[in-house]
Protein backbone atom coordinates (compact mmCIF):
# COMPACT_ATOMS: atom_id res chain seq x y z
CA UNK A 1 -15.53 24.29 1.53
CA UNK A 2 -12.46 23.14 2.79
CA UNK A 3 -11.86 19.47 4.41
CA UNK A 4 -8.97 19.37 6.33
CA UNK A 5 -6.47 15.85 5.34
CA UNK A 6 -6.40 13.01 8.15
CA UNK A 7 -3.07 11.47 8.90
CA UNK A 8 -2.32 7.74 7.64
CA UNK A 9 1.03 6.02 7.66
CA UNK A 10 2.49 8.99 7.59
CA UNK A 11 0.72 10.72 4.56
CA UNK A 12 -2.54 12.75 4.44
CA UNK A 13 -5.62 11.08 3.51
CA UNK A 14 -8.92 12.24 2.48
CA UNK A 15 -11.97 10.06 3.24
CA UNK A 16 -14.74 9.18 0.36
CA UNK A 17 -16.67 11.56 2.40
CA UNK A 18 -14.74 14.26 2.58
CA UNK A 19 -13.68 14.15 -1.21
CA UNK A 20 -17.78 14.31 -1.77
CA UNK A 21 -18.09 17.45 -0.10
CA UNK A 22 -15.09 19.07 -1.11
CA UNK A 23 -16.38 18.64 -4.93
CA UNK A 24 -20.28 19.31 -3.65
CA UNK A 25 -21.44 16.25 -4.74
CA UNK A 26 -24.18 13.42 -3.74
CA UNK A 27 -23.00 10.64 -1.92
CA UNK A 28 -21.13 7.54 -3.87
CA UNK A 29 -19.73 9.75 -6.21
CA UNK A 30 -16.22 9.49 -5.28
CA UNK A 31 -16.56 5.79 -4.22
CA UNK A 32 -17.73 5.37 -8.17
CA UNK A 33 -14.89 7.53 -9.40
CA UNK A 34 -12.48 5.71 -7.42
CA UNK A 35 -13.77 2.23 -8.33
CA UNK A 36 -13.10 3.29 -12.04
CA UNK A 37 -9.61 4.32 -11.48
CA UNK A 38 -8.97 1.36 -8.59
CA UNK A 39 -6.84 -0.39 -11.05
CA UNK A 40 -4.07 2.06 -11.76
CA UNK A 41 -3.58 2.78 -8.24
CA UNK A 42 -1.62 0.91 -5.78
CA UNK A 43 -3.27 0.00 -2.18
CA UNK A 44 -0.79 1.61 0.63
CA UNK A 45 1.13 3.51 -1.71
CA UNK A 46 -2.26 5.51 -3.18
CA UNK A 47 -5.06 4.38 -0.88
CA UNK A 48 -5.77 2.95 1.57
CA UNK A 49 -8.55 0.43 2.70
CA UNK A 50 -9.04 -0.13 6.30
CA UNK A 51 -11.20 -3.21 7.01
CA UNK A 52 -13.55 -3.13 9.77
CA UNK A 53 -12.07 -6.02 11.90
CA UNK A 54 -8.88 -4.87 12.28
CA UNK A 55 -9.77 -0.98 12.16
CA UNK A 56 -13.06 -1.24 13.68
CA UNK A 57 -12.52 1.58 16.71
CA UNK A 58 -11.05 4.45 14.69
CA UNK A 59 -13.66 3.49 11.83
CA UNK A 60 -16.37 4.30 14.45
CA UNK A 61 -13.83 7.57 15.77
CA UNK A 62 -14.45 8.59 11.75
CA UNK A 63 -17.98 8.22 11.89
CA UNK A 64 -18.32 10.15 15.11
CA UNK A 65 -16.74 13.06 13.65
CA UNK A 66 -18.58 12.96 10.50
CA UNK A 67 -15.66 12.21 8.02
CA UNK A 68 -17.38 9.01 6.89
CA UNK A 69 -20.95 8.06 5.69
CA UNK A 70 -22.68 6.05 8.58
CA UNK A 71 -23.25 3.07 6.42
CA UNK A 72 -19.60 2.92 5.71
CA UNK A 73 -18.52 -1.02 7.11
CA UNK A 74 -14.80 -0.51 5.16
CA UNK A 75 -13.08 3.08 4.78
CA UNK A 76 -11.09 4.11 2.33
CA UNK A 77 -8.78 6.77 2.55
CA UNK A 78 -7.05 8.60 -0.35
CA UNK A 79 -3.90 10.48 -0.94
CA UNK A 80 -3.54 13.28 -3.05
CA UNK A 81 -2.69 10.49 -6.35
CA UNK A 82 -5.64 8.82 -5.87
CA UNK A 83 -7.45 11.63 -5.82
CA UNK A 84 -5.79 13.20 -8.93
CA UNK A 85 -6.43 9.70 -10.62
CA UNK A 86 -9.89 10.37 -10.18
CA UNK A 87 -10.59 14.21 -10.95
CA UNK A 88 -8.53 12.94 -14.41
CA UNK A 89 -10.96 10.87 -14.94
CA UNK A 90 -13.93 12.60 -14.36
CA UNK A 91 -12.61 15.60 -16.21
CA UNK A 92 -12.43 13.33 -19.55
């Protein structure tokens, strides 16, 4: 399966969601590989965190199109480091 990359800040972006699918696994699985890596990446360089009051409309536009779990409150979207970060890791 392929998931295409959002656009954020000018980079693409992969959502928790969409790095679940694209490795066919259950949900929380990238949200628990991320939270282990969380401290060697930096926030706006390597992810991104969107909080729900100030990104509340295109949080719901994500949900609409499926990209995010529907109990997600906060999204987190990850650039191609982050994501490496965290296939490292789970490949140890």
């Amino acid at each position: 399966m392929s998931e295409t990359p959002l656009q954020h800040a000018g980079r693409d972006v992969l959502t928790l969601r969409q790095v679940d699918r694209l490795n066919g696994v259950a949900k929380g699985t990238s949200f628990r590989a991320f939270k282990r890596v969380r401290d060697q990446l930096i926030e706006e360089r390597d992810f991104f965190r969107l909080d729900a009051s100030e990104h509340g409309r295109y949080i719901e536009a994500l949900r609409r199109q499926g990209l995010i779990y529907e109990s997600t409150i906060h999204c987190v979207l990850l650039t191609h480091t982050a994501y490496r970060h965290m296939r490292r890791y789970s490949a140890e």
